[in-house]
C-alpha atoms as a PDB file:
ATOM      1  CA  UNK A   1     -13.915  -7.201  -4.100  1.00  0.00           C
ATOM      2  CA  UNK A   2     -11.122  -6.660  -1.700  1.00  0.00           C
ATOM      3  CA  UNK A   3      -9.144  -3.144  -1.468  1.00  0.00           C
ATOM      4  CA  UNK A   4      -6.238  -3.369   0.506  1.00  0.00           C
ATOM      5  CA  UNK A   5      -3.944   0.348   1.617  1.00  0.00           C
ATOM      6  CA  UNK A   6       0.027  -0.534   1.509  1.00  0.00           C
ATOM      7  CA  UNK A   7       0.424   3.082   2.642  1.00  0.00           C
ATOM      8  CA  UNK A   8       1.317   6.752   1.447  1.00  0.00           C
ATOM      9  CA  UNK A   9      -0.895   5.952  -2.227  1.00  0.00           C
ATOM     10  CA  UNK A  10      -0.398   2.671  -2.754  1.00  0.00           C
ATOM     11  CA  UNK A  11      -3.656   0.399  -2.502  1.00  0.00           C
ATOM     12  CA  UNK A  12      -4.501  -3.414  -3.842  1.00  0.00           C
ATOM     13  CA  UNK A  13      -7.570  -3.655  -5.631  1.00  0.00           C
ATOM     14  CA  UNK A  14      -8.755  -7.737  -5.948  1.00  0.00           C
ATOM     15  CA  UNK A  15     -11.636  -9.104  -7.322  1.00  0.00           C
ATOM     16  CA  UNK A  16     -11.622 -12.710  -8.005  1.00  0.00           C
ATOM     17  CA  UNK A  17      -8.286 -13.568  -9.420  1.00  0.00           C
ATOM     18  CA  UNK A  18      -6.883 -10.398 -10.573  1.00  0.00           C
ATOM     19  CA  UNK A  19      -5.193  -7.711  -8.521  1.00  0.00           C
ATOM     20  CA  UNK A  20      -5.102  -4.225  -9.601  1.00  0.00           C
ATOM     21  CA  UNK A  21      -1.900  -2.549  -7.892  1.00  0.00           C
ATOM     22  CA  UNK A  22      -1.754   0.825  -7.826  1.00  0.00           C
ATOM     23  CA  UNK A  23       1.216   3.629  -7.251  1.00  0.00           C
ATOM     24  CA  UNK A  24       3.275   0.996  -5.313  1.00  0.00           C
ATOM     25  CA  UNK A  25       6.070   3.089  -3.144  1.00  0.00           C
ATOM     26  CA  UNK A  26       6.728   0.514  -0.225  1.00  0.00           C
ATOM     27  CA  UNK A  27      10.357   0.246  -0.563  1.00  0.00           C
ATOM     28  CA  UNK A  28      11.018   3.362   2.463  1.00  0.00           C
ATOM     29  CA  UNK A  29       7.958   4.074   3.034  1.00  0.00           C
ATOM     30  CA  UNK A  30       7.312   4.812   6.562  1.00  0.00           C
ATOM     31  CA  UNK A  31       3.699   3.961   6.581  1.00  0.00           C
ATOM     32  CA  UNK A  32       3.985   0.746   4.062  1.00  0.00           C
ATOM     33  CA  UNK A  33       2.260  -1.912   5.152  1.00  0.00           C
ATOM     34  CA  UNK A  34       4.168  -4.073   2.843  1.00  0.00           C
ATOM     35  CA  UNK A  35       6.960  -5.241   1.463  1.00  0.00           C
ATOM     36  CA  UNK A  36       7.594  -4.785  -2.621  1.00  0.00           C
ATOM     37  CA  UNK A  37       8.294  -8.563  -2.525  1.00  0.00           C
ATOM     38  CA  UNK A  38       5.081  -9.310  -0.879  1.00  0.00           C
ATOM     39  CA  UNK A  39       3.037  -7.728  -3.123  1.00  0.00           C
ATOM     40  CA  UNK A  40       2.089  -8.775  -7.267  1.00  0.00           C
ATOM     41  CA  UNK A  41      -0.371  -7.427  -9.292  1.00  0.00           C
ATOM     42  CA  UNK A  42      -2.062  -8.742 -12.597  1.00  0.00           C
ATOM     43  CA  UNK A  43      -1.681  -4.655 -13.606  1.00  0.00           C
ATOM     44  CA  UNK A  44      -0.130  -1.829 -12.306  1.00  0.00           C
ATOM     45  CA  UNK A  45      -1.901   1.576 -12.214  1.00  0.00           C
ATOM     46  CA  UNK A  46       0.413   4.850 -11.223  1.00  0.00           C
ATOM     47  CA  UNK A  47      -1.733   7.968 -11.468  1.00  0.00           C
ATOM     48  CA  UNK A  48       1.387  10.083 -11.948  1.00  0.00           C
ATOM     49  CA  UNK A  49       5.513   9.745 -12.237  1.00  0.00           C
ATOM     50  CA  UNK A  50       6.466  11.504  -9.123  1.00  0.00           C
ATOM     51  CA  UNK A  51       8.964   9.069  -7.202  1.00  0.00           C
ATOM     52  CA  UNK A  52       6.308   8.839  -4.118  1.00  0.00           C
ATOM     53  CA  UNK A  53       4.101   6.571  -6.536  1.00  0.00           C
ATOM     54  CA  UNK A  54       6.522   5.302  -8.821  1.00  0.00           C
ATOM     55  CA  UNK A  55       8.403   3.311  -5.954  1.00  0.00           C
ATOM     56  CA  UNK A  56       8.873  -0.255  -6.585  1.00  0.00           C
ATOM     57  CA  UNK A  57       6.661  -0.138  -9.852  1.00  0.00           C
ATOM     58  CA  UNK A  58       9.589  -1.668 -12.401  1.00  0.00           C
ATOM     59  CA  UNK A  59      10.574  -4.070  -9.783  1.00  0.00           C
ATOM     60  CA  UNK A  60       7.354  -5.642  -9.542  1.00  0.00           C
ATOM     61  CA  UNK A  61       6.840  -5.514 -12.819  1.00  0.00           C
ATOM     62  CA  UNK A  62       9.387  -7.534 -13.674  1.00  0.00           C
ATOM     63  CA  UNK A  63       8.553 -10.423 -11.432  1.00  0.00           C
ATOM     64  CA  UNK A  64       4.812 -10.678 -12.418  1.00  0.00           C
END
């Protein structure tokens, strides 16, 4: 298992071939340690709507 912090909330959870992506704000976010188009996910997680974790949620979403 591999857990990965993108900064603020946002954190990559692997194991084996799925990746668990969860409140993905790295589009402005001073801390990120990624970019939204570096980053997929086999499922996205947000543990609540507030823009902060939102962030590039639909974006990704729509490329994986």
């Amino acid at each position: 298992m591999d857990i990965r912090w993108l900064g603020q909330s946002a954190f990559t959870i692997t194991e084996g071939a799925t990746t668990l992506l969860i409140d993905p704000f790295l589009t402005g976010n001073p801390k990120g340690a990624a970019t939204a188009e570096e980053v997929g996910a086999d499922v996205i997680a947000l543990t609540h709507g507030h823009p902060d974790h939102l962030g590039d949620t639909v974006d990704i979403a729509k490329r994986t």
